[in-house]
N, C-alpha and C. Protein backbone atom coordinates (compact mmCIF):
# COMPACT_ATOMS: atom_id res chain seq x y z
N UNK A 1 23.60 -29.08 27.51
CA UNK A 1 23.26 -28.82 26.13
C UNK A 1 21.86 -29.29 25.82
N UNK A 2 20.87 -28.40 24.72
CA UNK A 2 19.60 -28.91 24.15
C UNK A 2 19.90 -29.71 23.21
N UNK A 3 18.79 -30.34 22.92
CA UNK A 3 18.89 -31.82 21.78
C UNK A 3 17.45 -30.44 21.45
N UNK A 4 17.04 -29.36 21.53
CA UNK A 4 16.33 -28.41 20.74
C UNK A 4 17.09 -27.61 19.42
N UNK A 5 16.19 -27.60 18.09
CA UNK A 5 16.81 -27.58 16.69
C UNK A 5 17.28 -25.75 17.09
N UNK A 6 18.50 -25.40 16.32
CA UNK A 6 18.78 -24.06 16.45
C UNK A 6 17.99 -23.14 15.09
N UNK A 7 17.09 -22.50 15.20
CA UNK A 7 16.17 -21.93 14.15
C UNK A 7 16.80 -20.56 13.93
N UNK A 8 17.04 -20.32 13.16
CA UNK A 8 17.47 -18.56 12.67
C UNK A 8 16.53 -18.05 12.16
N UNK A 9 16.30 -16.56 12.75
CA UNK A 9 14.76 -15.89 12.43
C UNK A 9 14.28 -15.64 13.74
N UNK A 10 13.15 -14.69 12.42
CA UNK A 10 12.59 -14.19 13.64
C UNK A 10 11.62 -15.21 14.54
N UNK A 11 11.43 -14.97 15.92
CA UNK A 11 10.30 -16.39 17.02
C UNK A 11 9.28 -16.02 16.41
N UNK A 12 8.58 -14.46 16.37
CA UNK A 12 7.01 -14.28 15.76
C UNK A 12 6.92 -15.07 14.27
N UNK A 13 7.75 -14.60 13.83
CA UNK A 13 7.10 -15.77 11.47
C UNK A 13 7.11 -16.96 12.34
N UNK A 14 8.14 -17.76 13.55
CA UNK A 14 8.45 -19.19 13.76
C UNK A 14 7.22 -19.48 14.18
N UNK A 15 6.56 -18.85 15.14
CA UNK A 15 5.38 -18.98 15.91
C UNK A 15 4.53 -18.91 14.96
N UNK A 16 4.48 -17.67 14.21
CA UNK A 16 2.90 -18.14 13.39
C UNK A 16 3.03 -19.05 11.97
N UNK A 17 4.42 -19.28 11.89
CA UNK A 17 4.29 -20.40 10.47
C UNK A 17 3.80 -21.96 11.40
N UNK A 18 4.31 -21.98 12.47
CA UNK A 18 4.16 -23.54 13.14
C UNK A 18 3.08 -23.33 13.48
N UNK A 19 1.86 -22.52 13.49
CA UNK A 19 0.99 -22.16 14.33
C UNK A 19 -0.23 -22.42 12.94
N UNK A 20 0.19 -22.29 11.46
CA UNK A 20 -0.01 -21.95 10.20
C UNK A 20 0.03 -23.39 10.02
N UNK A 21 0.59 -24.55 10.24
CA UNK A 21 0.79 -25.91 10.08
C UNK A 21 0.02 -26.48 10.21
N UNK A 22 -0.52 -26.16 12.35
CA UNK A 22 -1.11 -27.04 12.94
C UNK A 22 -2.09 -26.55 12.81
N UNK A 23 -2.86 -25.69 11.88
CA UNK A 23 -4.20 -25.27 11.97
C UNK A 23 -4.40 -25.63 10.91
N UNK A 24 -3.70 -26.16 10.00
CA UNK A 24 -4.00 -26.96 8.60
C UNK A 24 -3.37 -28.75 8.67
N UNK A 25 -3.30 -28.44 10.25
CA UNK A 25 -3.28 -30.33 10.39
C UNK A 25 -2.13 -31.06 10.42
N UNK A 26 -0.74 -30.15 10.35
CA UNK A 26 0.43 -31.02 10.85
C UNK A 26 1.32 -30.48 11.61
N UNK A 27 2.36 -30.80 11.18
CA UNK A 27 3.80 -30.09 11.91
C UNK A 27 4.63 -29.51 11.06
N UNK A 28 5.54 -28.18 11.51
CA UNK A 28 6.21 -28.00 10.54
C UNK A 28 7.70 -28.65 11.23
N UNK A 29 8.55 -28.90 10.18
CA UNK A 29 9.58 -29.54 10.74
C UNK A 29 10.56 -28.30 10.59
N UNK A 30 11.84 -28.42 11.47
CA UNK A 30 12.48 -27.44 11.89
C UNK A 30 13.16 -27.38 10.06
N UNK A 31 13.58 -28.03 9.41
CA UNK A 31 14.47 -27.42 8.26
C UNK A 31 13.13 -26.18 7.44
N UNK A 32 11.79 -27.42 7.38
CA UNK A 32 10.98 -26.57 6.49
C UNK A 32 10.58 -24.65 7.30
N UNK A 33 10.70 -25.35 8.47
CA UNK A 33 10.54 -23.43 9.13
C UNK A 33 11.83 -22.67 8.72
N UNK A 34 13.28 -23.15 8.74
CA UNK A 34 14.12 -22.61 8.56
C UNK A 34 13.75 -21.72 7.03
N UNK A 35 13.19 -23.07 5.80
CA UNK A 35 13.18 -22.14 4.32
C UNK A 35 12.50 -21.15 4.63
N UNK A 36 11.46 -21.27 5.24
CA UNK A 36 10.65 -20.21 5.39
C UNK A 36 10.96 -18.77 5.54
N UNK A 37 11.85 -19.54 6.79
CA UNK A 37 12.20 -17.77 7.52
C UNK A 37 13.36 -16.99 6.61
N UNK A 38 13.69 -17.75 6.05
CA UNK A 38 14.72 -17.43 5.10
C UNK A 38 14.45 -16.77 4.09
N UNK A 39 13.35 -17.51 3.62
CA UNK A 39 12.67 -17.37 2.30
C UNK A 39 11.49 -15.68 2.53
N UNK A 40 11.30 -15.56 3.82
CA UNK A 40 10.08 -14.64 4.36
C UNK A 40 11.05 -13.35 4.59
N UNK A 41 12.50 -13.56 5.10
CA UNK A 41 13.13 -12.40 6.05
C UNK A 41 12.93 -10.88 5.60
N UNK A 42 12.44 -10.81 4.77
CA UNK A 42 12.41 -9.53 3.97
C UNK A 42 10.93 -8.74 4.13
N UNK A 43 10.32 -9.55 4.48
CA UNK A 43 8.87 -8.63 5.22
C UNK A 43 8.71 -8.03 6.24
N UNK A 44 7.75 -7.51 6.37
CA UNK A 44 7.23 -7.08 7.86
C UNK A 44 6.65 -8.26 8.10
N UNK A 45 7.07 -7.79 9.44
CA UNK A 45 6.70 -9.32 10.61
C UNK A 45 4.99 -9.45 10.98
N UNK A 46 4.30 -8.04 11.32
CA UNK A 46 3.73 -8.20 11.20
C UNK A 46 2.31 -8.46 10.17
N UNK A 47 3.19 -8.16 9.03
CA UNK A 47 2.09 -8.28 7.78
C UNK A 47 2.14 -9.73 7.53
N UNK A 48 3.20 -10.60 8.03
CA UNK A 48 3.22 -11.89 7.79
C UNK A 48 2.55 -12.75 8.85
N UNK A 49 2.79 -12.33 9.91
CA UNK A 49 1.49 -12.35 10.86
C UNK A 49 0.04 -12.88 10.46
N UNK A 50 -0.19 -11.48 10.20
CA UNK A 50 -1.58 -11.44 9.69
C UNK A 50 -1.84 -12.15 8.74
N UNK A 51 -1.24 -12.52 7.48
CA UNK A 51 -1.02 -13.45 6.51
C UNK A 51 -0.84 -14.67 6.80
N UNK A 52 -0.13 -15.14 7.68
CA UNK A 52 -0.57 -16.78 8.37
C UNK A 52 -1.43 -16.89 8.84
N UNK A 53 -2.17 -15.89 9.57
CA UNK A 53 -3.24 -16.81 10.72
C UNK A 53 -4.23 -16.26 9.54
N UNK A 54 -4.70 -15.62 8.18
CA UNK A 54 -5.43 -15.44 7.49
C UNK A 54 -5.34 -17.14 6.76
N UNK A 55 -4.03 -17.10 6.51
CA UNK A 55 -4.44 -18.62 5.99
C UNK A 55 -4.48 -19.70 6.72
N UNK A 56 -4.10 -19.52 7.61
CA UNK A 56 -4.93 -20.59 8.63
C UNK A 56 -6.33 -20.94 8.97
N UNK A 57 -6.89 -20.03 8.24
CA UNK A 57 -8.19 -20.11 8.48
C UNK A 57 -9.19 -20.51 7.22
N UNK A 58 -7.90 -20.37 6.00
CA UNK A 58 -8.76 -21.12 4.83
C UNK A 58 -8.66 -22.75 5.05
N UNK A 59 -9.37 -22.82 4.16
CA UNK A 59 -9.57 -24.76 4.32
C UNK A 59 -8.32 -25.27 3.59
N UNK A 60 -7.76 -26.24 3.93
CA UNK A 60 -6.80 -27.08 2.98
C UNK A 60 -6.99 -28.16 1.76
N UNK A 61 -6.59 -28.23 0.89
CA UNK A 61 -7.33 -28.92 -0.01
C UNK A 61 -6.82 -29.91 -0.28
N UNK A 62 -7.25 -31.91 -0.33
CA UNK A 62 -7.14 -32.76 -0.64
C UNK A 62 -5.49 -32.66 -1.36
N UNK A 63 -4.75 -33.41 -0.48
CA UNK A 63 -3.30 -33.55 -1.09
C UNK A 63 -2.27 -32.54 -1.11
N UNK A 64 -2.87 -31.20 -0.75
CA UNK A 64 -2.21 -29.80 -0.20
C UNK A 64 -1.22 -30.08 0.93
N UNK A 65 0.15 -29.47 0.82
CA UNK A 65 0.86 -29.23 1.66
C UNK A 65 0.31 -28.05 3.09
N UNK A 66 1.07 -29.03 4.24
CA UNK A 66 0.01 -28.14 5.50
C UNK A 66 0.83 -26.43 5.33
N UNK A 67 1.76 -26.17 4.90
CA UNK A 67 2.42 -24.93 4.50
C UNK A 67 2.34 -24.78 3.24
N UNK A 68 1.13 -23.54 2.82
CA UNK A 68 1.34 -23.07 1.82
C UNK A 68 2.67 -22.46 1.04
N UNK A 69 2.75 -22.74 -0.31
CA UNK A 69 3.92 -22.08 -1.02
C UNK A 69 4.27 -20.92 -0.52
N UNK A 70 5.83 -20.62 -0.53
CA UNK A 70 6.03 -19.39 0.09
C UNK A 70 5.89 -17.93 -0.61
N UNK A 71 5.46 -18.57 -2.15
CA UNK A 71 4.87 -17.57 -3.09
C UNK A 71 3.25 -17.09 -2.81
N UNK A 72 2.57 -18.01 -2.16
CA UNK A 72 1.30 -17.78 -1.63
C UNK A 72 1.70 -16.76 -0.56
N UNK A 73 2.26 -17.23 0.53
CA UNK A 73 2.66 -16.37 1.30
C UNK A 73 2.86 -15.12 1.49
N UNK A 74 3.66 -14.52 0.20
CA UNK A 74 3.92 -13.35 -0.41
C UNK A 74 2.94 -12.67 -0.88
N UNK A 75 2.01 -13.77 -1.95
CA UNK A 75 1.11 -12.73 -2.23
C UNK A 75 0.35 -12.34 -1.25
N UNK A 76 -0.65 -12.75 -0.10
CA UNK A 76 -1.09 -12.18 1.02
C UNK A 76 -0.43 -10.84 1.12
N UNK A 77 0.73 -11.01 1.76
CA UNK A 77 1.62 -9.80 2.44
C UNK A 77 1.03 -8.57 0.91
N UNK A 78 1.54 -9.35 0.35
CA UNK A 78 1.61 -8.23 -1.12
C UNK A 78 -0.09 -7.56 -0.51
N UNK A 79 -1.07 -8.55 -0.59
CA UNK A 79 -2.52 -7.91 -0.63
C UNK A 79 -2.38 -7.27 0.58
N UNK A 80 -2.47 -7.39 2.07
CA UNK A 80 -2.50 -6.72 2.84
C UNK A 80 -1.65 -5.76 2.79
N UNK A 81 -0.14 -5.83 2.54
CA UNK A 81 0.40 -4.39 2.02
C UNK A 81 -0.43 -3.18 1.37
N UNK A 82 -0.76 -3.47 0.20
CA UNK A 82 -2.06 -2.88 -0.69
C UNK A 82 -3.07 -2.19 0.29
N UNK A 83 -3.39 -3.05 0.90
CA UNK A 83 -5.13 -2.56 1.71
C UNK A 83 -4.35 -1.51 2.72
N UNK A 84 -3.63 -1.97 3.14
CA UNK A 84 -2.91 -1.18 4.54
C UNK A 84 -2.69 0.37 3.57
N UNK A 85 -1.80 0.70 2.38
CA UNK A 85 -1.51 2.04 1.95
C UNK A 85 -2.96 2.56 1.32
N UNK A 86 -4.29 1.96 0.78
CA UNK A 86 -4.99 2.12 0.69
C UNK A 86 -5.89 2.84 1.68
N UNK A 87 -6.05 2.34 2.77
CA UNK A 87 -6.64 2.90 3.69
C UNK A 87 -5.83 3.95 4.44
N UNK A 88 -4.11 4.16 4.45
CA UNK A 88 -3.67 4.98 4.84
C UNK A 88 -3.69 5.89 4.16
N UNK A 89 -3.84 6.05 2.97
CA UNK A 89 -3.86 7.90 1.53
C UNK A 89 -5.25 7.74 1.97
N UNK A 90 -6.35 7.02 1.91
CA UNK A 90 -7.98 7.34 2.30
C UNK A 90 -7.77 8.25 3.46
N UNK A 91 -7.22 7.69 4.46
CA UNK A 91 -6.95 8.80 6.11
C UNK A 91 -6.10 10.10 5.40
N UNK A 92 -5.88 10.30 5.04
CA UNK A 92 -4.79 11.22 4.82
C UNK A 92 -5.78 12.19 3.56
N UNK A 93 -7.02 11.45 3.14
CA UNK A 93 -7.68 12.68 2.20
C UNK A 93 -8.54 13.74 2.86
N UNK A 94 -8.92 14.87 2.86
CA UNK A 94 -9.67 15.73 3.64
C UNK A 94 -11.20 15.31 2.83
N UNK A 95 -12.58 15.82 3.43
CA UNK A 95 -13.64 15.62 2.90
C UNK A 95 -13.65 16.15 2.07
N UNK A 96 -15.17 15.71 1.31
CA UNK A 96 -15.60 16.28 0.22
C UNK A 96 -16.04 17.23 0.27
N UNK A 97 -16.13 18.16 -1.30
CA UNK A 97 -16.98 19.03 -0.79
C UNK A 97 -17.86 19.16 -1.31
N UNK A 98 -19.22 20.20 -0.70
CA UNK A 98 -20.76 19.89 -0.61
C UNK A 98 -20.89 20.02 -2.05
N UNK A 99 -22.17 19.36 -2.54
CA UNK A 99 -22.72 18.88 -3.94
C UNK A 99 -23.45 20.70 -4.03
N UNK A 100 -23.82 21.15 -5.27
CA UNK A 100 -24.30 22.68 -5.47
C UNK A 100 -25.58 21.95 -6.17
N UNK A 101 -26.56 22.77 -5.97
CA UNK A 101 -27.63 22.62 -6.91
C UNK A 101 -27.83 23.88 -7.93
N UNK A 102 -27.49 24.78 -7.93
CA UNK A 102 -27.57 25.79 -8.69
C UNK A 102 -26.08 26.81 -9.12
N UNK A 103 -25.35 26.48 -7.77
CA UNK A 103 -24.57 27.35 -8.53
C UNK A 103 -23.41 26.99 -9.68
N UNK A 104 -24.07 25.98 -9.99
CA UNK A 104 -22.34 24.97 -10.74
C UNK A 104 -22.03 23.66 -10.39
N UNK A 105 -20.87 23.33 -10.82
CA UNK A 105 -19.59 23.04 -9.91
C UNK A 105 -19.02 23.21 -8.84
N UNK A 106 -19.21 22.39 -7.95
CA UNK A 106 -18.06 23.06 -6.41
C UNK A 106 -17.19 22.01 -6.91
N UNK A 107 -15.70 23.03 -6.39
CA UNK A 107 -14.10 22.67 -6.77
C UNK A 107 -13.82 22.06 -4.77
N UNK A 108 -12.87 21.37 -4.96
CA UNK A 108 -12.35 21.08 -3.45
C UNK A 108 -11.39 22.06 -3.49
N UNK A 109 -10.65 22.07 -4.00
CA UNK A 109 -9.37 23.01 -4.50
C UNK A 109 -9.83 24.04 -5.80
N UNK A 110 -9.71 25.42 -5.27
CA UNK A 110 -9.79 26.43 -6.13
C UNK A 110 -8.68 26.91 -6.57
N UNK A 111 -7.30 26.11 -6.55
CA UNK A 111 -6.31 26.80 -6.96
C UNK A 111 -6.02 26.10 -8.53
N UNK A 112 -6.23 24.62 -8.57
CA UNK A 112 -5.94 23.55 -9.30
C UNK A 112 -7.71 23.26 -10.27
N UNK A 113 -8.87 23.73 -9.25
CA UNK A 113 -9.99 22.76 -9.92
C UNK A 113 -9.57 21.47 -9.62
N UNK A 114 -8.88 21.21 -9.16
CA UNK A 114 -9.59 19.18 -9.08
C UNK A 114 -8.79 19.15 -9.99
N UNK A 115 -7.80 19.10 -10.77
CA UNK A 115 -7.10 19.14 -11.62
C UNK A 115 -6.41 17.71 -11.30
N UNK A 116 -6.42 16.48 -12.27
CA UNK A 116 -6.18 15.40 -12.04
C UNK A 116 -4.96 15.06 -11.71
N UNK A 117 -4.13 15.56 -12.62
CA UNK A 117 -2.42 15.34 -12.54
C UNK A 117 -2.36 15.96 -11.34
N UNK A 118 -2.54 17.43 -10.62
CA UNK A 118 -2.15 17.50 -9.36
C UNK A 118 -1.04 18.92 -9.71
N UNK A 119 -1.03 19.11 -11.03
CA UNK A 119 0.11 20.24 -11.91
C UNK A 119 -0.77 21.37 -11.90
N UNK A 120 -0.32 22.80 -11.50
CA UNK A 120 -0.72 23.97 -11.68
C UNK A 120 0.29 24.81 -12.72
N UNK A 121 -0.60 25.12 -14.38
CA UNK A 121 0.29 25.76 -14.44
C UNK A 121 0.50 27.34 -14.35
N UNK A 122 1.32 28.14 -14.39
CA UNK A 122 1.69 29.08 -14.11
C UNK A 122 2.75 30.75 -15.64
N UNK A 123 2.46 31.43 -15.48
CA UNK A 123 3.36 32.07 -16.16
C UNK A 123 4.01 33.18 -15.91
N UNK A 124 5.57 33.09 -16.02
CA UNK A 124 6.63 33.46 -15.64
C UNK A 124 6.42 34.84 -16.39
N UNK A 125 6.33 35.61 -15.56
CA UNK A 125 7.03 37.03 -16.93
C UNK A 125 8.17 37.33 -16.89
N UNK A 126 9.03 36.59 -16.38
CA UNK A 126 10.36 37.21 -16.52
C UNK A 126 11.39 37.43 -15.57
N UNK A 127 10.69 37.76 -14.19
CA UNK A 127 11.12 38.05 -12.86
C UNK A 127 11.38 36.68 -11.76
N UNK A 128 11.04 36.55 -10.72
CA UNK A 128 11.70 35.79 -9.90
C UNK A 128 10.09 34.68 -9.46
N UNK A 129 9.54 35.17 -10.13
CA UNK A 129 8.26 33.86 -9.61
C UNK A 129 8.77 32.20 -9.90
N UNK A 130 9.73 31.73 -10.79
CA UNK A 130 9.48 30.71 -11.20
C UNK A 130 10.45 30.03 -10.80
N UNK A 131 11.27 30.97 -9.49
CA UNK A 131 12.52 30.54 -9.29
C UNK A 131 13.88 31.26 -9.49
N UNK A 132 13.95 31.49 -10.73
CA UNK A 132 15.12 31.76 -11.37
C UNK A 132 15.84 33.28 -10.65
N UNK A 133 16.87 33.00 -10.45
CA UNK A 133 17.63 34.41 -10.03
C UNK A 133 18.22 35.74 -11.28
N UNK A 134 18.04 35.28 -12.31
CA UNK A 134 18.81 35.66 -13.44
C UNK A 134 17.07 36.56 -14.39
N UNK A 135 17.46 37.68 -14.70
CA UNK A 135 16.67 38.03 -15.76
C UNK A 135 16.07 37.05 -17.18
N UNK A 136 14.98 36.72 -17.27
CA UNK A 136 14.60 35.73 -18.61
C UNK A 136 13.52 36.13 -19.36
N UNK A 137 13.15 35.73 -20.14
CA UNK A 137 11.64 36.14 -21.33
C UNK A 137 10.90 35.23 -19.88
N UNK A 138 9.41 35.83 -20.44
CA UNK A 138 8.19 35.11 -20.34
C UNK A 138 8.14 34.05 -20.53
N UNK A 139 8.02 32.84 -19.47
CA UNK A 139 7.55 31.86 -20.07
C UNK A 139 6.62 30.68 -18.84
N UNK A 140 5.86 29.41 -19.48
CA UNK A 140 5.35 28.99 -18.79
C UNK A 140 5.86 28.27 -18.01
N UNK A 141 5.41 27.65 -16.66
CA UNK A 141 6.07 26.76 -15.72
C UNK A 141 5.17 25.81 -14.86
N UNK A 142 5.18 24.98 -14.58
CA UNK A 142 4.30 24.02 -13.27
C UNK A 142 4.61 23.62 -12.39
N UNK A 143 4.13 23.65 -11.38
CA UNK A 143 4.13 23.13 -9.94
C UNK A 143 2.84 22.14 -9.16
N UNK A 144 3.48 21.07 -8.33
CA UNK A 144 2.31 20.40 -8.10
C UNK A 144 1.63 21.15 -7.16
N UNK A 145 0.10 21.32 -7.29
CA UNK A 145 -0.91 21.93 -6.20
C UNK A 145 -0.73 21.70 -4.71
N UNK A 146 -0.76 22.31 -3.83
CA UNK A 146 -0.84 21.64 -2.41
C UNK A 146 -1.83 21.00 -1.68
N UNK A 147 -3.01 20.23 -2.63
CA UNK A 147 -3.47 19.79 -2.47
C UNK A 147 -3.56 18.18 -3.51
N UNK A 148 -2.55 17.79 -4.10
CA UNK A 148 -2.33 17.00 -4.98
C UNK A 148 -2.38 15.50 -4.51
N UNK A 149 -2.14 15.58 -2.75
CA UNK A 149 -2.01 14.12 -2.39
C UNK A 149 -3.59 14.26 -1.34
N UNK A 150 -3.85 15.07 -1.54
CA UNK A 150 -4.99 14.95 -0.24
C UNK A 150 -6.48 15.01 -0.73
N UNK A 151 -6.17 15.61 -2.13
CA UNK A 151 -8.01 16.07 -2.87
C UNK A 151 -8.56 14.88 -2.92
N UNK A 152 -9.77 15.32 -2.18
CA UNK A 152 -10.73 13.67 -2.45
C UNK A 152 -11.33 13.48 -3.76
N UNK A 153 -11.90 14.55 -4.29
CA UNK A 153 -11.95 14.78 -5.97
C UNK A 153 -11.32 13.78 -6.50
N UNK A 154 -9.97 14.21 -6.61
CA UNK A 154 -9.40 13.65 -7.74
C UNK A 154 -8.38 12.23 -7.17
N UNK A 155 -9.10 11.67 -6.06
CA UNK A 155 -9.00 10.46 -5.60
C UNK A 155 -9.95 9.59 -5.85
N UNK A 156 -11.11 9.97 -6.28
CA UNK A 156 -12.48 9.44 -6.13
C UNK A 156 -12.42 8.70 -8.10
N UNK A 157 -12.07 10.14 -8.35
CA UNK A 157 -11.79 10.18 -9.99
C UNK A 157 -11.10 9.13 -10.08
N UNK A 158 -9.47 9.07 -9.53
CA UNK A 158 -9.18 8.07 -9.91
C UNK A 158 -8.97 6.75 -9.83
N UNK A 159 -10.02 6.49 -8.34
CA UNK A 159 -10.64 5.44 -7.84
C UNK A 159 -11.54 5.07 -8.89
N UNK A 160 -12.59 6.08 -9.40
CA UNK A 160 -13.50 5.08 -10.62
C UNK A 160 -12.49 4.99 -11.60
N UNK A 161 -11.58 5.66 -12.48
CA UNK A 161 -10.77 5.18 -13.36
C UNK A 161 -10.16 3.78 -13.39
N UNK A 162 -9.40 3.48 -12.29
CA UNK A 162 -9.29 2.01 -11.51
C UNK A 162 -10.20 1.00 -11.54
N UNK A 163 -11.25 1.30 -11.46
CA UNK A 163 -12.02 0.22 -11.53
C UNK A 163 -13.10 -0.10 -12.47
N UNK A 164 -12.96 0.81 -13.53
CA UNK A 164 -13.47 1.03 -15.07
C UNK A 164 -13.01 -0.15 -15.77
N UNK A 165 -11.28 0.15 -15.60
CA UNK A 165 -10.41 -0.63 -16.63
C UNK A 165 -10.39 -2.13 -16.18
């Protein structure tokens, strides 16, 4: 038999919270890794990862516990979560398109215009465009553009909107 503590969790959070300790100058003791992992189990492993050895690398401050709060903790994950879907819809936008000197406006999307909401609308006369199987009056309808998650336009747009407010 080991006289070694039985830890539940995952070894990677164990490794980089004890790893998160001694780079802020102590030890973690086996109950305080246990809250942790307990307290952490609900993340990605590796966003928590990255989130310990990020704070391992800030300074500790006079009278600071060598394990930050596990609400600190979170928020990291929270920020690198953020940056990570950020830069994944950025990959996922197609380029811009070229600036006009004379003729106008250039649209990325000529079906929508750059149309912010991402809604095209449309009008029904009656027949089967809007869906419907059944004879009906005229009327209007919307659909999102197929370009609604990808226009750099109206990503850019609402990238400065974001950072207006």
């Amino acid at each position: 038999m080991s006289d070694l503590p039985v830890i539940r969790g995952d070894e990677r959070l164990a490794a980089a919270l004890a790893a998160l300790a001694v780079a802020r100058g102590a030890l973690a003791d086996e109950f305080a890794l246990q809250v942790y992992l307990d307290a952490l189990a609900d993340l990605d492993i590796s966003l928590l990862e990255r989130a310990c050895f990020a704070l391992a690398r800030e300074p500790r401050a006079e009278f600071e516990s060598a394990l930050p709060p596990v609400s600190t903790v979170r928020a990291r994950v929270s920020q690198l979560q953020r940056v990570e879907s950020e830069r994944a819809q950025a990959a996922r936008l197609l380029p811009m398109p070229p600036k006009s000197d004379e003729d106008g406006p250039r649209y990325f999307c000529l079906d929508c215009f750059d149309e912010s909401s991402g809604w095209r609308i449309f009008l029904c006369q009656g027949g089967q465009m809007c869906g419907r199987t059944v004879a009906h009056t005229a009327h209007p309808f919307t659909k999102r553009c197929h370009c609604w998650q990808r226009n750099p336009v109206v990503a850019e747009r609402k990238r400065r909107l974001q950072v207006s407010r």
